[in-house]
PDB file of N, CA and C in Angstrom:
ATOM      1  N   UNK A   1      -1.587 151.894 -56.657  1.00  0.00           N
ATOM      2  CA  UNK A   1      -2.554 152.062 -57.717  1.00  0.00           C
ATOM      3  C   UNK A   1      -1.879 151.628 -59.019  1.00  0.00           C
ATOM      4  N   UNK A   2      -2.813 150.885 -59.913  1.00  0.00           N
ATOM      5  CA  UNK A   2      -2.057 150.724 -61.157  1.00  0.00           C
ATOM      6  C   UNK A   2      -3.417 151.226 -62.633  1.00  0.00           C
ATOM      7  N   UNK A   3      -2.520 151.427 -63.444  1.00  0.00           N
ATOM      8  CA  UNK A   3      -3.839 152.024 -64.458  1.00  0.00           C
ATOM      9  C   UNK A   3      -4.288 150.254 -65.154  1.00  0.00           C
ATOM     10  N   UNK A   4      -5.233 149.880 -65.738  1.00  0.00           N
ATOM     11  CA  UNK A   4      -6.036 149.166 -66.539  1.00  0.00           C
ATOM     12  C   UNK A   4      -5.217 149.150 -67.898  1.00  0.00           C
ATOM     13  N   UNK A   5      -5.027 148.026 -68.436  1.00  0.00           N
ATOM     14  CA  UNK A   5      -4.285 148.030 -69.622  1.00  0.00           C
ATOM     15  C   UNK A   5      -4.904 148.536 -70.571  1.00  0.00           C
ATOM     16  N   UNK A   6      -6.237 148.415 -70.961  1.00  0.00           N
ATOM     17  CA  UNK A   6      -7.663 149.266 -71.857  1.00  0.00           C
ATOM     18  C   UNK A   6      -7.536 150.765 -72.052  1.00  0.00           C
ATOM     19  N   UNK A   7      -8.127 151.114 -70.560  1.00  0.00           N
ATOM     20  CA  UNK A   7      -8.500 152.650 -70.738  1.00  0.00           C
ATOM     21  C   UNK A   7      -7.856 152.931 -69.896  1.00  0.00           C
ATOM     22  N   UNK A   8      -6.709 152.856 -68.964  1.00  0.00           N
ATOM     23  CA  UNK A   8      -5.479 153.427 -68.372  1.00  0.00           C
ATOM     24  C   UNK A   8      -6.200 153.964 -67.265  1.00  0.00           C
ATOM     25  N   UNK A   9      -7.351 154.016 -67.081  1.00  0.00           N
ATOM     26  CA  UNK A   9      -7.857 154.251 -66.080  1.00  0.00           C
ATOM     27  C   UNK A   9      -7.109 153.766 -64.866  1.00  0.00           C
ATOM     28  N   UNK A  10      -7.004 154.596 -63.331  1.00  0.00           N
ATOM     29  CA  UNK A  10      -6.831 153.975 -62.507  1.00  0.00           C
ATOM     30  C   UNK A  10      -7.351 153.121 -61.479  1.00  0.00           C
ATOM     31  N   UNK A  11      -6.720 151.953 -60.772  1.00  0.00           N
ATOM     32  CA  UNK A  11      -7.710 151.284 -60.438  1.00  0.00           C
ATOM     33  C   UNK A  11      -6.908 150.491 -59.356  1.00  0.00           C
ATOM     34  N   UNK A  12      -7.570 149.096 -58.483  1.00  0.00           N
ATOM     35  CA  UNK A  12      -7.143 148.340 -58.083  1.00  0.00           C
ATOM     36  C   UNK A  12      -6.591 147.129 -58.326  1.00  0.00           C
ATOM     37  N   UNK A  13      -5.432 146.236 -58.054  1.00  0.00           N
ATOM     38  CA  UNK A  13      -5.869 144.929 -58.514  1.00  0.00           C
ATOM     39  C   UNK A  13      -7.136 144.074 -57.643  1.00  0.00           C
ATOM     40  N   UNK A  14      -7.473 143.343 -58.003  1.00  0.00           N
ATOM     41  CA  UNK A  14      -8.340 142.591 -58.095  1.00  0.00           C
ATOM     42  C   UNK A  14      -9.086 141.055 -57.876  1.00  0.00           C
ATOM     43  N   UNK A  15      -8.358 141.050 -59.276  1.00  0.00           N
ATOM     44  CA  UNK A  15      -8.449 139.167 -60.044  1.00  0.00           C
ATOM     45  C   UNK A  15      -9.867 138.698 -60.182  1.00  0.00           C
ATOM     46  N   UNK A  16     -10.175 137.626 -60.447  1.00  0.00           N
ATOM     47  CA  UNK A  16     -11.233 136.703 -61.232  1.00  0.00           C
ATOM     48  C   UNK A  16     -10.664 135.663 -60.262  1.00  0.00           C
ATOM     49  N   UNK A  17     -12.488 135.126 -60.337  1.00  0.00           N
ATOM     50  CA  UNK A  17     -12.389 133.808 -59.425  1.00  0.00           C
ATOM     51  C   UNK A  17     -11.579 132.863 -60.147  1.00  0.00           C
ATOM     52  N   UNK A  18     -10.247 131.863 -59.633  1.00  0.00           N
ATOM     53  CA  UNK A  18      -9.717 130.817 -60.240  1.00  0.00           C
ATOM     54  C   UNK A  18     -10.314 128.919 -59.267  1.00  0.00           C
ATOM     55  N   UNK A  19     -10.326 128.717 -60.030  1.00  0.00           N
ATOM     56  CA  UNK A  19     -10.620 127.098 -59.522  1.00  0.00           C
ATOM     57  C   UNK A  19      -9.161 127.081 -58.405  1.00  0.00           C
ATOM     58  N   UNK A  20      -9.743 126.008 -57.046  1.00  0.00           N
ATOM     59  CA  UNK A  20      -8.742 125.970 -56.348  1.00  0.00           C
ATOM     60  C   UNK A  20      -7.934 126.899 -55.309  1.00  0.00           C
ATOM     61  N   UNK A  21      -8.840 128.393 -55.563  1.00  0.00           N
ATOM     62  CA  UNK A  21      -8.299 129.732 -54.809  1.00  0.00           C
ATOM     63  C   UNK A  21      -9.422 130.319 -54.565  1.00  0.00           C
ATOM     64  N   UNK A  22      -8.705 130.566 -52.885  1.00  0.00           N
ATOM     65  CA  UNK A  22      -9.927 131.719 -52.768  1.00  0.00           C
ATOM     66  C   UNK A  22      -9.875 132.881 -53.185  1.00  0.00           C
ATOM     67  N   UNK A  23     -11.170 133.670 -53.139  1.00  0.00           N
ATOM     68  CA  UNK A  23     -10.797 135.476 -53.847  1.00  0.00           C
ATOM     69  C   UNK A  23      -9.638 136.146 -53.069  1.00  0.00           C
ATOM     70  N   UNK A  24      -9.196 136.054 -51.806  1.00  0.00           N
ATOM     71  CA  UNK A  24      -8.200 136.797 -51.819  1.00  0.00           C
ATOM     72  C   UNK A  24      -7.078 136.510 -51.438  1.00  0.00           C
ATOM     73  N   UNK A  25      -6.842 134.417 -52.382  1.00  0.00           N
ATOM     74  CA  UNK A  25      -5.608 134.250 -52.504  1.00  0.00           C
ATOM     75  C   UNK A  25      -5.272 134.800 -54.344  1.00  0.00           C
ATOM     76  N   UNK A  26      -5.998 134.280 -55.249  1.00  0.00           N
ATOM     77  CA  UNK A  26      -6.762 135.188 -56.417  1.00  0.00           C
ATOM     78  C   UNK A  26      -6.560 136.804 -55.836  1.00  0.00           C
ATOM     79  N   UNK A  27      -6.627 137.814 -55.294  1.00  0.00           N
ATOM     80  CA  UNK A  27      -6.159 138.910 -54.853  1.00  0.00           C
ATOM     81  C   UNK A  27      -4.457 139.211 -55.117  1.00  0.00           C
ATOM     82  N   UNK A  28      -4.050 137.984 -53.922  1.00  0.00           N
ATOM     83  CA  UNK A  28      -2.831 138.482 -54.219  1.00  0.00           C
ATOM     84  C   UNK A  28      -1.780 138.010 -55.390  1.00  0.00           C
ATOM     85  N   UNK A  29      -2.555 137.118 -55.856  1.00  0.00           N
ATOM     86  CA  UNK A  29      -1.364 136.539 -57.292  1.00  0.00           C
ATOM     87  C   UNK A  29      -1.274 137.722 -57.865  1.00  0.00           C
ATOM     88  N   UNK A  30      -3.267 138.490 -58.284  1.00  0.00           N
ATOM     89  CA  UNK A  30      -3.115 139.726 -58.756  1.00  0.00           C
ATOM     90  C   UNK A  30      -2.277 140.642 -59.211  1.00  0.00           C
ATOM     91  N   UNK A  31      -2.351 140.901 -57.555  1.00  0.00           N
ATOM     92  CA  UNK A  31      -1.159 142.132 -57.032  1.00  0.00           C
ATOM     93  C   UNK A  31       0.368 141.617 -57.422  1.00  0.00           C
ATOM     94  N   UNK A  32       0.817 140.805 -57.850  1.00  0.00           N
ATOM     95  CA  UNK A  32       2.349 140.255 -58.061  1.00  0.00           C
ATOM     96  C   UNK A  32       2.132 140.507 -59.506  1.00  0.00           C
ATOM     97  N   UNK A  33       1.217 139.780 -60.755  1.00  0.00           N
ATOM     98  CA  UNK A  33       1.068 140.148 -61.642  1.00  0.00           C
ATOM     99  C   UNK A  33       0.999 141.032 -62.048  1.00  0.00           C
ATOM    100  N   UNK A  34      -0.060 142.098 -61.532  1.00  0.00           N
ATOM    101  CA  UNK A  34      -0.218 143.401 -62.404  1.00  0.00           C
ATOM    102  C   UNK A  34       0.758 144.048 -61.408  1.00  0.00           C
ATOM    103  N   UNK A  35       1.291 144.529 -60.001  1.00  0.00           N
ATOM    104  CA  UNK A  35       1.823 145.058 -59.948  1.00  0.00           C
ATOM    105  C   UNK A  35       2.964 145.119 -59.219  1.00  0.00           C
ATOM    106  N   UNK A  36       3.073 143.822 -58.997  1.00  0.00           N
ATOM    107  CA  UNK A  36       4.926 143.349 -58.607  1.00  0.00           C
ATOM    108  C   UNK A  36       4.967 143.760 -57.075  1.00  0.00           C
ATOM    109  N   UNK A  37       4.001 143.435 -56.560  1.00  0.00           N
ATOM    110  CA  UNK A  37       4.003 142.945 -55.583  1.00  0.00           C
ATOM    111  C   UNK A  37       3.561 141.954 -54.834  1.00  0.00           C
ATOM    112  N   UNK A  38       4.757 141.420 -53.603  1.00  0.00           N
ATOM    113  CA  UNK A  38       4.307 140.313 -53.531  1.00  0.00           C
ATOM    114  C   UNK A  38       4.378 140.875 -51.928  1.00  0.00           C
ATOM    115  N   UNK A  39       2.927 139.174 -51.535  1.00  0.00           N
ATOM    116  CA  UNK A  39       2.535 139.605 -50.030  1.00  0.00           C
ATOM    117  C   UNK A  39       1.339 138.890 -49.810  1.00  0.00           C
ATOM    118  N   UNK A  40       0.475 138.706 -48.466  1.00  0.00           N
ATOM    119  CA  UNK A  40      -0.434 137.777 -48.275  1.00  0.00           C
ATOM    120  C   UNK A  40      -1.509 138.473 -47.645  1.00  0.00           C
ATOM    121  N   UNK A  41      -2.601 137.793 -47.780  1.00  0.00           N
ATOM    122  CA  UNK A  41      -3.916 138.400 -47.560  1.00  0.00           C
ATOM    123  C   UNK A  41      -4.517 137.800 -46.181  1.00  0.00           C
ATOM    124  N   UNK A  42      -5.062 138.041 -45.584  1.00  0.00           N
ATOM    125  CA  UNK A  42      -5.438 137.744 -44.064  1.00  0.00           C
ATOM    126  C   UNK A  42      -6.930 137.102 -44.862  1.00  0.00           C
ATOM    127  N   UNK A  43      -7.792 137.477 -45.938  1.00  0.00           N
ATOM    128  CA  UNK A  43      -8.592 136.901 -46.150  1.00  0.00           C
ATOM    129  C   UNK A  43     -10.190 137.507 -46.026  1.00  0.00           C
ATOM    130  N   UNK A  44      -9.441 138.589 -44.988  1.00  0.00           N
ATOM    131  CA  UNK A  44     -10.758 139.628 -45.003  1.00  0.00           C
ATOM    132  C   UNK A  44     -10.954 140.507 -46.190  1.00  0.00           C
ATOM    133  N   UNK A  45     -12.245 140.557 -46.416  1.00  0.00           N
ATOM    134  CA  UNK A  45     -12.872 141.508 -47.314  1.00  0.00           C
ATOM    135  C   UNK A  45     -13.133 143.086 -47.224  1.00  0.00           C
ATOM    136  N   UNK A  46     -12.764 144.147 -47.591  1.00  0.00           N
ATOM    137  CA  UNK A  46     -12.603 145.056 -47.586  1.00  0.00           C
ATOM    138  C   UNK A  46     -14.249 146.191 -47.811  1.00  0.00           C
ATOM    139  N   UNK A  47     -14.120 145.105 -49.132  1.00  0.00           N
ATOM    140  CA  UNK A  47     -15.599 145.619 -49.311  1.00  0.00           C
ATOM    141  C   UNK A  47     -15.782 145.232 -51.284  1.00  0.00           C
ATOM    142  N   UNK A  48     -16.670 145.454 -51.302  1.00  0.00           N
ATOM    143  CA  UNK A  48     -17.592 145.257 -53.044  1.00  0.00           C
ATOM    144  C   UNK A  48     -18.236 146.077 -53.746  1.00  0.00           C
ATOM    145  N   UNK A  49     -17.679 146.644 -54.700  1.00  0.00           N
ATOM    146  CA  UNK A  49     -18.395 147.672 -55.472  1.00  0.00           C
ATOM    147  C   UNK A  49     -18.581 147.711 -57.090  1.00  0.00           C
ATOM    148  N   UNK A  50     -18.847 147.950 -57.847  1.00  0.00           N
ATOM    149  CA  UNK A  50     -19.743 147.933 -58.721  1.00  0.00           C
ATOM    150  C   UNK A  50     -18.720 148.621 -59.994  1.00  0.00           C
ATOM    151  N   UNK A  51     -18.287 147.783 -61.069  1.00  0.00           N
ATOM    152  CA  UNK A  51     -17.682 148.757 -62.403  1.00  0.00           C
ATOM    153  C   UNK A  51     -18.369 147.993 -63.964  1.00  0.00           C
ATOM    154  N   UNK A  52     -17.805 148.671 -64.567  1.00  0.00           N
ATOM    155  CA  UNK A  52     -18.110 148.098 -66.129  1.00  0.00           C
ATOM    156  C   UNK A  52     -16.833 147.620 -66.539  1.00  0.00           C
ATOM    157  N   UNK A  53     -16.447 146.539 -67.227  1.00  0.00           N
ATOM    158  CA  UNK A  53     -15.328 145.772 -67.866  1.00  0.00           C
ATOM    159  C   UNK A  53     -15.297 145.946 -69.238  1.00  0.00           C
ATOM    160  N   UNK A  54     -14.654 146.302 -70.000  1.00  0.00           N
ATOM    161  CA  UNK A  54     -14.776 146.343 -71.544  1.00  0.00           C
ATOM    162  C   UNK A  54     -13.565 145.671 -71.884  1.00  0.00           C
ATOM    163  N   UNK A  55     -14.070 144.532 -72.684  1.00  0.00           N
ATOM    164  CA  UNK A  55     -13.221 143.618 -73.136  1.00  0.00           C
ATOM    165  C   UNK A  55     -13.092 143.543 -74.996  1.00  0.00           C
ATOM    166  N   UNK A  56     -11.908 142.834 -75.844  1.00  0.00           N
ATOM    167  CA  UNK A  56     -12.728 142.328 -76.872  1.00  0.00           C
ATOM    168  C   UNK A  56     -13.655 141.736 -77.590  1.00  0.00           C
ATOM    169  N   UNK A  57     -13.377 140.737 -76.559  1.00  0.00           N
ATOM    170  CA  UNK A  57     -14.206 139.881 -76.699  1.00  0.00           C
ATOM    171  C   UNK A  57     -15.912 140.154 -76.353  1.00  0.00           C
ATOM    172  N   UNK A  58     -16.186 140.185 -75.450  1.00  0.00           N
ATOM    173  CA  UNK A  58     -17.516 140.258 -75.240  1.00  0.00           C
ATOM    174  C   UNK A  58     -17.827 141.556 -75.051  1.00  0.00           C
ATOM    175  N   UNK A  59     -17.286 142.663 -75.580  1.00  0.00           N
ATOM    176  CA  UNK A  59     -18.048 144.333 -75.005  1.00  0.00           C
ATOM    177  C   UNK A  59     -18.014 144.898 -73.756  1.00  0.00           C
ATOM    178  N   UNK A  60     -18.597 145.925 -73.506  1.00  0.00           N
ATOM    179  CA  UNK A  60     -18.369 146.303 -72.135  1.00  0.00           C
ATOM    180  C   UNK A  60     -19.628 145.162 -70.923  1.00  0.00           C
ATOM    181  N   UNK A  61     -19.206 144.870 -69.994  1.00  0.00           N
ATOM    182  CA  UNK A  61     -19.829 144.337 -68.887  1.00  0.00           C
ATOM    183  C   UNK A  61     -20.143 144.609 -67.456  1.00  0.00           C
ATOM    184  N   UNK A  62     -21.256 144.773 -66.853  1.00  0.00           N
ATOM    185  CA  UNK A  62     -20.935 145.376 -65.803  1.00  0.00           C
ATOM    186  C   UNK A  62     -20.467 143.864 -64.713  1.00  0.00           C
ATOM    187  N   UNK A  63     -19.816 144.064 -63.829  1.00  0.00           N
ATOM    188  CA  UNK A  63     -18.663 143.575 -62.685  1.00  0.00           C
ATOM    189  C   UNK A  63     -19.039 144.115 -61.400  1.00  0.00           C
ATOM    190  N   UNK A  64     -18.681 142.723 -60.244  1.00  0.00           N
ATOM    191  CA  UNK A  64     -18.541 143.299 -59.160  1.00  0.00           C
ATOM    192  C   UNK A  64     -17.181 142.900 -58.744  1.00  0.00           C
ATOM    193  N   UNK A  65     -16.673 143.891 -57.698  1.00  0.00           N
ATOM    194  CA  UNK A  65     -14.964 143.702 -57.664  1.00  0.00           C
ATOM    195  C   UNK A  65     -15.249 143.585 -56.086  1.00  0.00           C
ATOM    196  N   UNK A  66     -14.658 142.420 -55.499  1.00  0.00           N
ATOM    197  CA  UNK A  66     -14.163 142.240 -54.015  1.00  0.00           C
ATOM    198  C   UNK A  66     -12.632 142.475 -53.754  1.00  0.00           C
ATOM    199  N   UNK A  67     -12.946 143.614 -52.940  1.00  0.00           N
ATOM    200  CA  UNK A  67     -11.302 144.139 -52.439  1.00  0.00           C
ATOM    201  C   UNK A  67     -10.805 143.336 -51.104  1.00  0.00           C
ATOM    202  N   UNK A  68      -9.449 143.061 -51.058  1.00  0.00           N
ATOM    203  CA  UNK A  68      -8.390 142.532 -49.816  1.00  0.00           C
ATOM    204  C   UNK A  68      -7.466 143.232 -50.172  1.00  0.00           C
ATOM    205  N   UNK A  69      -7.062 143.260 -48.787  1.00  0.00           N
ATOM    206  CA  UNK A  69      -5.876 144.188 -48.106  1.00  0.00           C
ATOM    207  C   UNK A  69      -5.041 143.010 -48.472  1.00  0.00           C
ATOM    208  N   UNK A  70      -3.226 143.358 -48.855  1.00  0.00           N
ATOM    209  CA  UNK A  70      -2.338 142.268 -49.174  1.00  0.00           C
ATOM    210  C   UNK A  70      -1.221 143.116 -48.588  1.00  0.00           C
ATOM    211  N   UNK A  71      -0.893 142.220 -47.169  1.00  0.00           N
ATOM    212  CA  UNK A  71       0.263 142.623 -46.616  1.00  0.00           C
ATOM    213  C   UNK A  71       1.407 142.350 -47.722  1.00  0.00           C
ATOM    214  N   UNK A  72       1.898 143.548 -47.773  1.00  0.00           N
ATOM    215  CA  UNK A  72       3.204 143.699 -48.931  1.00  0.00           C
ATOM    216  C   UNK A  72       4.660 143.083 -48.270  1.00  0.00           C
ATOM    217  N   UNK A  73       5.125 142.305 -48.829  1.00  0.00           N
ATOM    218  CA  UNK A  73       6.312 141.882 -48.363  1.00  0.00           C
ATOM    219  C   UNK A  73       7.488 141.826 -49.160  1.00  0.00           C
ATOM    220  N   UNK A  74       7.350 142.374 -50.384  1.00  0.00           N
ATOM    221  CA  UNK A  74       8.518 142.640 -51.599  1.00  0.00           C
ATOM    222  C   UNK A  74       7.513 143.097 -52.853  1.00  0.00           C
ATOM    223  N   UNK A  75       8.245 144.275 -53.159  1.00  0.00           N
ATOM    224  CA  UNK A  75       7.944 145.235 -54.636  1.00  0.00           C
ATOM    225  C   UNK A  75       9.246 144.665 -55.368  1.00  0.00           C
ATOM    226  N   UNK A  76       8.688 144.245 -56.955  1.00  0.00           N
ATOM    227  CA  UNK A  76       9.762 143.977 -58.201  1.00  0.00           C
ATOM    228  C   UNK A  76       9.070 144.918 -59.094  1.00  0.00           C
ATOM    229  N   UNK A  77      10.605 145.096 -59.785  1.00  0.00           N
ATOM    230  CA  UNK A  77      10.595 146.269 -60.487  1.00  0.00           C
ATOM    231  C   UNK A  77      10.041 145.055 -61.919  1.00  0.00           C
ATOM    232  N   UNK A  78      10.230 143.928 -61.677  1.00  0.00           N
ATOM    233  CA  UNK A  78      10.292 142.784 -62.795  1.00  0.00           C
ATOM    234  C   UNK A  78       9.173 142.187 -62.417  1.00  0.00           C
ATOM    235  N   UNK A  79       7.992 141.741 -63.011  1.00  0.00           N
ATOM    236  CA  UNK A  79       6.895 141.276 -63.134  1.00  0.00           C
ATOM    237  C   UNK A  79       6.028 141.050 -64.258  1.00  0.00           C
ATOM    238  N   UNK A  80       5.003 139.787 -64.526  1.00  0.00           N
ATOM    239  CA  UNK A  80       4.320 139.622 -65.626  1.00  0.00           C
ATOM    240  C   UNK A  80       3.886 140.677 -66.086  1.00  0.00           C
ATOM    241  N   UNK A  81       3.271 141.890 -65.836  1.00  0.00           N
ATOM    242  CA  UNK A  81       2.613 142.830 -66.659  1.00  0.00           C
ATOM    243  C   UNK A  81       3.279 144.099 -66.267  1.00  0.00           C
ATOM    244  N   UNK A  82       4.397 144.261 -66.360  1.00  0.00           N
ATOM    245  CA  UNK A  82       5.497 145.418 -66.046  1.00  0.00           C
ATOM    246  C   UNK A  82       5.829 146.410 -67.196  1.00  0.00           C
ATOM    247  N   UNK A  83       5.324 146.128 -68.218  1.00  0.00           N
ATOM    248  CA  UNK A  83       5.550 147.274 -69.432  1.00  0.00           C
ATOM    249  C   UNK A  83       4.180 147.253 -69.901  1.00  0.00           C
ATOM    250  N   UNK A  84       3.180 147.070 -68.988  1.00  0.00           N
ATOM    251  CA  UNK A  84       1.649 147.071 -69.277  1.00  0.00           C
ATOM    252  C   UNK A  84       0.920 147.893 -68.765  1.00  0.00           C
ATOM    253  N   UNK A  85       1.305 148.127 -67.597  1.00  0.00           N
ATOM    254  CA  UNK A  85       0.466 148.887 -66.739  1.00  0.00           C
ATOM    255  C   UNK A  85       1.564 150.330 -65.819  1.00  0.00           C
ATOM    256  N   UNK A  86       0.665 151.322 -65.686  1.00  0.00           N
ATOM    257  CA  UNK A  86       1.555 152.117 -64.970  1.00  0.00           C
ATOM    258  C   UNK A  86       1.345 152.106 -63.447  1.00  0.00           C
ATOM    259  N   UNK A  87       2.444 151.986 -62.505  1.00  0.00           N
ATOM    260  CA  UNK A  87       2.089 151.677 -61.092  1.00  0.00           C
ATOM    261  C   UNK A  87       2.649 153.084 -60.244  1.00  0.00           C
ATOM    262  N   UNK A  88       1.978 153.318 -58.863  1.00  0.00           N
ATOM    263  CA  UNK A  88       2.048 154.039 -57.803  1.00  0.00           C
ATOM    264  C   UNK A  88       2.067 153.960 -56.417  1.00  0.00           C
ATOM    265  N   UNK A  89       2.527 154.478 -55.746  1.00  0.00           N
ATOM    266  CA  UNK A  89       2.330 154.259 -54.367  1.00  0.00           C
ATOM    267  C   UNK A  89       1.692 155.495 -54.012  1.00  0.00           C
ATOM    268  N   UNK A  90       0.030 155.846 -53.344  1.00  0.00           N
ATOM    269  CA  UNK A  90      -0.230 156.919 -53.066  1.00  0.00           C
ATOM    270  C   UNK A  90      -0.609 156.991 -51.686  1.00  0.00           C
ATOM    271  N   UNK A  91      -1.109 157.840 -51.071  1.00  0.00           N
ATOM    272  CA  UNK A  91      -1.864 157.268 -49.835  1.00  0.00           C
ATOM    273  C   UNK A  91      -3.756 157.254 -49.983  1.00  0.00           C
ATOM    274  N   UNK A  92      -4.494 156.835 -49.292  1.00  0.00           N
ATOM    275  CA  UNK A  92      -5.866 156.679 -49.358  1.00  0.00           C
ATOM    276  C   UNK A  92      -6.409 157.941 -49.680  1.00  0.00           C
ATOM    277  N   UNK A  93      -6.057 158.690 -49.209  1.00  0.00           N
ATOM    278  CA  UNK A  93      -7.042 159.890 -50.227  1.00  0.00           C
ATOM    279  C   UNK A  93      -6.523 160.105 -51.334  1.00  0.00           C
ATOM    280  N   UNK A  94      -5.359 160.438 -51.917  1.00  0.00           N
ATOM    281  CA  UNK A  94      -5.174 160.898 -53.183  1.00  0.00           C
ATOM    282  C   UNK A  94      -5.998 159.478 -54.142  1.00  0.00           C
ATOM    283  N   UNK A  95      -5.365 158.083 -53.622  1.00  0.00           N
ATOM    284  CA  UNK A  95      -5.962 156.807 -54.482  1.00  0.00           C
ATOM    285  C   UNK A  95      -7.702 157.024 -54.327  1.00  0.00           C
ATOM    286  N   UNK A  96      -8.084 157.347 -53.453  1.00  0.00           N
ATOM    287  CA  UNK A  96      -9.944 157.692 -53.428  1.00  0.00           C
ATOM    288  C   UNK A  96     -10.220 158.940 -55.141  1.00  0.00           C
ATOM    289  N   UNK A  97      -9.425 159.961 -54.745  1.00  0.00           N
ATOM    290  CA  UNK A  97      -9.622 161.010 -55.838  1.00  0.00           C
ATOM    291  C   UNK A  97      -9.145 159.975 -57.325  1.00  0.00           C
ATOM    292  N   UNK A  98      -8.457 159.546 -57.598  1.00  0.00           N
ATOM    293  CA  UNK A  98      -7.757 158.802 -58.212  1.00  0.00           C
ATOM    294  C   UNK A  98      -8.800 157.736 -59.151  1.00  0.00           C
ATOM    295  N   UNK A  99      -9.480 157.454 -58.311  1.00  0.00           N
ATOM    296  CA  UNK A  99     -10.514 155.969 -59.345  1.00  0.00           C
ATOM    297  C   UNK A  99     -11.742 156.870 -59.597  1.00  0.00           C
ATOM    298  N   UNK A 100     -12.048 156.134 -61.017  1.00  0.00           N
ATOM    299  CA  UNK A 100     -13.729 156.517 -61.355  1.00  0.00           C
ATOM    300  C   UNK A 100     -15.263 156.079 -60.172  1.00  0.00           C
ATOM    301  N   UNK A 101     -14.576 155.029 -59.767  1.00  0.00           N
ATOM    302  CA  UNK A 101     -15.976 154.507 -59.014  1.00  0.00           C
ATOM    303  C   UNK A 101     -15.992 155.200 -57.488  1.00  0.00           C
ATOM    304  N   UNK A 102     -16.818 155.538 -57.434  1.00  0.00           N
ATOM    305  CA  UNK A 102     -17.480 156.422 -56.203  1.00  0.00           C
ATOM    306  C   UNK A 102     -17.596 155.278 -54.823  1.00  0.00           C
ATOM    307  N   UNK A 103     -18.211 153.442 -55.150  1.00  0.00           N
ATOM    308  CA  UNK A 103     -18.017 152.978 -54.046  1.00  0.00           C
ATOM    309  C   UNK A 103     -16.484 152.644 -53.725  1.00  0.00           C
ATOM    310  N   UNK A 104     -15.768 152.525 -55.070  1.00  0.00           N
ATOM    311  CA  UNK A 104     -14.418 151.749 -54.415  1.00  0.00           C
ATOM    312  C   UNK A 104     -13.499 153.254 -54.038  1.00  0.00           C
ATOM    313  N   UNK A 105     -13.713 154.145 -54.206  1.00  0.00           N
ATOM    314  CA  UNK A 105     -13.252 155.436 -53.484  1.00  0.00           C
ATOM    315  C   UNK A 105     -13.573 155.189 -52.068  1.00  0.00           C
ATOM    316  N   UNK A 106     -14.648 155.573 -51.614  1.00  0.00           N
ATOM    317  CA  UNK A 106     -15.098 154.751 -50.331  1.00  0.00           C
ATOM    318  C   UNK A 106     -14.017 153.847 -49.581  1.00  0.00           C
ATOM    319  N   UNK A 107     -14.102 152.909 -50.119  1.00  0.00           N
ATOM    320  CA  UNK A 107     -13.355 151.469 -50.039  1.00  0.00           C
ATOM    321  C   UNK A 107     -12.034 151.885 -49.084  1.00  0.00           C
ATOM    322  N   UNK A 108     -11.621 152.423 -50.075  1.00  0.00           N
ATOM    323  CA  UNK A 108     -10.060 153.119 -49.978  1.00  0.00           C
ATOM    324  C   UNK A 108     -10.096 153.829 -48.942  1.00  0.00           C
ATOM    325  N   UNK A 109     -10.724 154.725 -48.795  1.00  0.00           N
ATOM    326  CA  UNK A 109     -10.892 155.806 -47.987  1.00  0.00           C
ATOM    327  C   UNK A 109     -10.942 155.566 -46.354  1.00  0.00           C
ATOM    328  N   UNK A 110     -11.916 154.301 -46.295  1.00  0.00           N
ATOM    329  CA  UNK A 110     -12.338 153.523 -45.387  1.00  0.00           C
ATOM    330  C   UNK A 110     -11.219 152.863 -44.383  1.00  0.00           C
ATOM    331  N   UNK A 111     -10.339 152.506 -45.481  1.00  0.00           N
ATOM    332  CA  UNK A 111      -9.297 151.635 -45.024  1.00  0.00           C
ATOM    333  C   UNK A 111      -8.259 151.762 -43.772  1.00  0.00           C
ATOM    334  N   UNK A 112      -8.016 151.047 -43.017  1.00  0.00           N
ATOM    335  CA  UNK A 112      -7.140 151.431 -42.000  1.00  0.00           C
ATOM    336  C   UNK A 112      -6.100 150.148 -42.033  1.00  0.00           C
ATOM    337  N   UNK A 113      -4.925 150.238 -42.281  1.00  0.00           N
ATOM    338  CA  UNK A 113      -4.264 149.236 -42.767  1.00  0.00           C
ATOM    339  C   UNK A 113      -3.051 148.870 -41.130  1.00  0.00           C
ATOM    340  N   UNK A 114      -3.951 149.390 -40.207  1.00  0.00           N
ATOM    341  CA  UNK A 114      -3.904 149.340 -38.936  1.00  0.00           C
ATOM    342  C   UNK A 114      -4.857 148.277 -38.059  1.00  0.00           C
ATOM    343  N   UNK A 115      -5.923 148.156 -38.793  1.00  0.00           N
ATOM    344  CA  UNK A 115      -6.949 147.468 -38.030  1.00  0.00           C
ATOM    345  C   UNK A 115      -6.438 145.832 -38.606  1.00  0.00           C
TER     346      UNK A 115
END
């Protein structure tokens, strides 16, 4: 789990569609950026749920976020947004209690990082 640089809220990474990537190669750059980890995505979708974005620029927005699982293959303590964000390792229920959104609680909850 890492908090949101904004409202510290906790949350997932993510990412934004980039030209040239799919969402959950965009997933895992994510996860190296915001939270220093690195690792690869099988490509399956987890699931999609529903938040608001508040930016400077344009105000708050509502967002849909597509989650992937990213097999972890190295944590750095050194990464682009490493004095930005605060990071955790929890397990699926505490990270379910943990986020504001009720579907991506779900999400989490759901998860079997077995299947």
């Amino acid at each position: 789990m890492i908090t949101s640089r904004g409202t510290r809220r906790w949350i997932v990474p993510k990412g934004w569609p980039v030209d040239g990537q799919t969402p959950a190669e965009t997933a895992a750059m994510e996860a190296w950026e915001e939270a220093g980890v690195r690792g690869r995505s099988d490509g399956r979708c987890l699931g999609i749920y529903s938040y608001s974005k508040d930016t400077e620029e344009a105000g708050e927005f509502p967002c849909l976020g597509m989650i992937f699982p990213v097999e972890v293959t190295a944590i750095a303590d050194d990464y682009p947004e490493a004095g930005q964000r605060e990071r955790v390792w929890v397990s699926r229920k505490k990270a379910a209690r943990m986020v504001d959104e009720p579907e991506l609680a779900r999400i989490l909850l759901d998860f079997d990082p077995r299947a």
